[in-house]
N, C-alpha and C. Protein backbone atom coordinates (compact mmCIF):
# COMPACT_ATOMS: atom_id res chain seq x y z
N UNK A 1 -5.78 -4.37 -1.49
CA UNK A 1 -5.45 -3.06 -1.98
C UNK A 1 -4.64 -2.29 -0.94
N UNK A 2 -4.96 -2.38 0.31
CA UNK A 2 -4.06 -1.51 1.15
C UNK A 2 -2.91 -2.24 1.58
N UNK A 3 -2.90 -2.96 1.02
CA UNK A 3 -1.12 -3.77 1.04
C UNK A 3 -0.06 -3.20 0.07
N UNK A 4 -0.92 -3.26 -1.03
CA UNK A 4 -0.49 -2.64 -2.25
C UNK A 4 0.04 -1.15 -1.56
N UNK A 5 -0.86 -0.29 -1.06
CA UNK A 5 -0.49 0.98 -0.66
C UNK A 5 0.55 0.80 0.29
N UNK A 6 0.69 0.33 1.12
CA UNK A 6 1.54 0.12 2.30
C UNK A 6 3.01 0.22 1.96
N UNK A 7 3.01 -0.91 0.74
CA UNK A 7 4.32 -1.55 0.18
C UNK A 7 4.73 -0.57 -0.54
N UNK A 8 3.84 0.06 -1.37
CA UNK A 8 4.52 1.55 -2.23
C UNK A 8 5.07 2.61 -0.95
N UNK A 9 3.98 3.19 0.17
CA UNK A 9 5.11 3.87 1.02
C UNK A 9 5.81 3.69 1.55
N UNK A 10 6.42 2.57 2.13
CA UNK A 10 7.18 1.86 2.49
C UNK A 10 8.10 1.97 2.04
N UNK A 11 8.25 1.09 0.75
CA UNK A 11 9.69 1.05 0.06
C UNK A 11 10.29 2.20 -0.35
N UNK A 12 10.05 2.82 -0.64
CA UNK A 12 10.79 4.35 -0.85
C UNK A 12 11.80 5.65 0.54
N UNK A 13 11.71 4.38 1.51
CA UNK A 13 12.07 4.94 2.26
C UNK A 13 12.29 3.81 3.71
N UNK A 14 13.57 4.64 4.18
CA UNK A 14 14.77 3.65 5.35
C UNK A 14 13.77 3.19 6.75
N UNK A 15 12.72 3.66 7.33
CA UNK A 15 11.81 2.98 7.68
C UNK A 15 10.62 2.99 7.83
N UNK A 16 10.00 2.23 8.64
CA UNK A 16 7.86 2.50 8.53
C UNK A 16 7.91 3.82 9.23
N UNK A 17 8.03 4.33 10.32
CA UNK A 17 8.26 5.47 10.84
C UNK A 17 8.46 6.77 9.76
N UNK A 18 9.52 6.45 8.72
CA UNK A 18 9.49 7.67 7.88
C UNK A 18 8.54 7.69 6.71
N UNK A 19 8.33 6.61 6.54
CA UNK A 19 7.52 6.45 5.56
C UNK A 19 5.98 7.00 5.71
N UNK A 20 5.17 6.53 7.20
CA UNK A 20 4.34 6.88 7.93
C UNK A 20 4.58 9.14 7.73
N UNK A 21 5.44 9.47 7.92
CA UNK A 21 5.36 10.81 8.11
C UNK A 21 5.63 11.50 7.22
N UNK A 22 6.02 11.02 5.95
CA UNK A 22 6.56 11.47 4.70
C UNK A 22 4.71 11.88 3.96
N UNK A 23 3.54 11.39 4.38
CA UNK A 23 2.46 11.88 3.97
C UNK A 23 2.15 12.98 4.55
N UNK A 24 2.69 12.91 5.63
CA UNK A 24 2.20 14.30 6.48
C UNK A 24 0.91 14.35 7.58
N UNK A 25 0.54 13.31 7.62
CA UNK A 25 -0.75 12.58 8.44
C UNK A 25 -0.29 11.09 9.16
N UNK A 26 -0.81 10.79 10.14
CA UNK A 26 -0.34 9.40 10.80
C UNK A 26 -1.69 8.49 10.17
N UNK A 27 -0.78 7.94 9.44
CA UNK A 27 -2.05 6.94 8.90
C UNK A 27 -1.62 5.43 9.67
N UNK A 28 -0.74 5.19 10.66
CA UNK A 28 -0.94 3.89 11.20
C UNK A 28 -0.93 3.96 12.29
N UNK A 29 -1.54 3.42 13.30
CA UNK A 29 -0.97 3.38 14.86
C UNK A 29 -0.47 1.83 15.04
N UNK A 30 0.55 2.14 15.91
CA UNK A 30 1.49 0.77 16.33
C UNK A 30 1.45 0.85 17.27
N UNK A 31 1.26 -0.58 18.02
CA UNK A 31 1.69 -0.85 19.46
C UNK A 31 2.68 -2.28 19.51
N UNK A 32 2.63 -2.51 20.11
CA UNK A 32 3.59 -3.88 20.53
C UNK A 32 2.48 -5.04 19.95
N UNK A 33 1.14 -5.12 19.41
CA UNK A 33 0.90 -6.29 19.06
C UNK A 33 0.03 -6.03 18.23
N UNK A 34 0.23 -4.89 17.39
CA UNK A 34 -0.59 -4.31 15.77
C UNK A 34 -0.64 -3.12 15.49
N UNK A 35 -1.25 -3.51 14.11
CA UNK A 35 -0.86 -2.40 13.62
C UNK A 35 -2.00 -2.13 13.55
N UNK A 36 -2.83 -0.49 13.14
CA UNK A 36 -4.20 -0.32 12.93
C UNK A 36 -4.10 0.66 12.19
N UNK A 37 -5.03 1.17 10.87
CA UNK A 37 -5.03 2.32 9.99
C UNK A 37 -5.74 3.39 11.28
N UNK A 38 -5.67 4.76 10.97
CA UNK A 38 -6.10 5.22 11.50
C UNK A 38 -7.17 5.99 10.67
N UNK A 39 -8.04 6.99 11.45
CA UNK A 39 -9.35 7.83 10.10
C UNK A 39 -8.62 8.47 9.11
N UNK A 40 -7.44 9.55 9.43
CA UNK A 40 -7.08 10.23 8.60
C UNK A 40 -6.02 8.93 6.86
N UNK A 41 -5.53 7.38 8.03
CA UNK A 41 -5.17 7.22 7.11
C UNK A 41 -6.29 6.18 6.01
N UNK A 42 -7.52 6.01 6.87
CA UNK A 42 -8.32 5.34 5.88
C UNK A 42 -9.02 6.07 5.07
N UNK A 43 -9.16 7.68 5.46
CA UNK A 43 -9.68 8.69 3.78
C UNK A 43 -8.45 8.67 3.00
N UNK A 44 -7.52 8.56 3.42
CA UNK A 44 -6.01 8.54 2.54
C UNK A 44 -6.63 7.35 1.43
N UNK A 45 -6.76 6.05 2.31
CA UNK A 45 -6.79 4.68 1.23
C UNK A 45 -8.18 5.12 0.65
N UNK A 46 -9.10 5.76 0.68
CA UNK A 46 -10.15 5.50 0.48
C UNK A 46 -10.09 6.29 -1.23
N UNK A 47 -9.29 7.60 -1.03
CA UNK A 47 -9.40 8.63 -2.00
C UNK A 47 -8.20 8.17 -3.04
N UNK A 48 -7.42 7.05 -2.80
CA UNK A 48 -6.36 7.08 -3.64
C UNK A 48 -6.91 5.58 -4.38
N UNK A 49 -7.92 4.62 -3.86
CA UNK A 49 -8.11 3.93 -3.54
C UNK A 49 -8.41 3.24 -5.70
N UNK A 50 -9.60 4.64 -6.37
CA UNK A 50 -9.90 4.51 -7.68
C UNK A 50 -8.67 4.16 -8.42
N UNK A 51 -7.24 5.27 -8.25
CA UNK A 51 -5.85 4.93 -8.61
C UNK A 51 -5.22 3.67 -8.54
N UNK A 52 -5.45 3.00 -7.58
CA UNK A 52 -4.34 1.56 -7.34
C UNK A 52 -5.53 0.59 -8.14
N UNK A 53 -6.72 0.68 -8.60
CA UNK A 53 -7.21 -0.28 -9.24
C UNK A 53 -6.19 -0.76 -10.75
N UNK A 54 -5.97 -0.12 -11.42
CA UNK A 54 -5.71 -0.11 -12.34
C UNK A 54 -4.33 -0.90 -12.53
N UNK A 55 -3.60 -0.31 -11.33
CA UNK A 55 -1.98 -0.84 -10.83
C UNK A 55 -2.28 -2.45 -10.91
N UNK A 56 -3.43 -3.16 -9.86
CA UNK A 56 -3.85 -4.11 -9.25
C UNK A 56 -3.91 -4.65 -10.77
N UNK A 57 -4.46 -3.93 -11.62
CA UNK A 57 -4.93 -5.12 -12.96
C UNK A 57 -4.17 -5.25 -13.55
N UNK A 58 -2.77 -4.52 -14.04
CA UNK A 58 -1.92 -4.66 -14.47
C UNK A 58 -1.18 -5.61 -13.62
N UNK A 59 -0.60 -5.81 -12.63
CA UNK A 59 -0.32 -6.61 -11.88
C UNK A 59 -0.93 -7.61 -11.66
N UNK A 60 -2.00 -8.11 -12.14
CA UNK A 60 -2.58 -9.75 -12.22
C UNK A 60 -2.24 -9.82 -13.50
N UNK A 61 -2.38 -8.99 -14.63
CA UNK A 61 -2.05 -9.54 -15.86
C UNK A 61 -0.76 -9.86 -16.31
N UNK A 62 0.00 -9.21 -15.78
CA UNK A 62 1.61 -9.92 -15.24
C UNK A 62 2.01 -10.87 -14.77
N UNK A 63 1.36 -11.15 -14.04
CA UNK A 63 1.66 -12.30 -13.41
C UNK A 63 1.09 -13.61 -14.35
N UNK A 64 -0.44 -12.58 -15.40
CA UNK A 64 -0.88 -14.18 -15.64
C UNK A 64 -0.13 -14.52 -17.24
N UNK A 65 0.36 -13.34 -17.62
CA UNK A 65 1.45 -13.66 -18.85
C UNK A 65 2.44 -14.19 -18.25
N UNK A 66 2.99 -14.03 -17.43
CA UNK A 66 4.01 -15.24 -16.13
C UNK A 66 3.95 -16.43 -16.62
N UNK A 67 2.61 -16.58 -15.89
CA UNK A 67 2.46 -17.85 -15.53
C UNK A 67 2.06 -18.86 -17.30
N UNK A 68 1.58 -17.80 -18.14
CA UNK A 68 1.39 -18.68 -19.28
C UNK A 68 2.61 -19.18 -19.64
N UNK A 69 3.76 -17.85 -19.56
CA UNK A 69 5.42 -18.25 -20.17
C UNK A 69 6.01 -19.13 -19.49
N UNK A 70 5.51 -19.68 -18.56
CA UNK A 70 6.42 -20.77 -17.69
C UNK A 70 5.35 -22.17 -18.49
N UNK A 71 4.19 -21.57 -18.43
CA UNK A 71 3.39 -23.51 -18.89
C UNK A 71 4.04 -23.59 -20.29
C-alpha cells in the first residue's frame, strides 16, 4: 500500500524532492543509503490508508480481467 502512495505522489511531479513538499510535511527522510517514512509521514499513510484500499481492489481486478483476456 505505501508504494501505491509513493507512486501517486511522485508522478505528478518533476521530482521526489517536490513531490515530498507538495504535502506540506516531510514524509521521507533520505540519506545516501535509504529511504525512511517519517511520523508525520506515517499518520499521512495511516489516515489515507482506508482510501487506497479500494484503488488496490480495483487494481487486482484489472489486472485479473488482464490476465483472463490474454488466456
Amino acid at each position: 500500500m505505501e508504494c501505491l502512495i509513493q507512486t501517486l505522489a511522485v508522478a505528478g511531479h518533476p521530482s521526489f524532492r517536490h513531490a515530498a513538499s507538495s504535502l506540506g510535511i516531510t514524509v521521507f527522510e533520505r540519506s545516501t543509503r535509504a529511504v525512511r517514512i517519517t511520523g508525520a509521514g506515517q499518520q499521512f499513510v495511516d489516515g489515507v490508508a482506508d482510501g487506497v484500499v479500494p484503488i488496490e481492489l480495483a487494481a487486482e481486478a484489472v489486472g485479473q480481467i488482464d490476465r483472463t483476456n490474454i488466456l
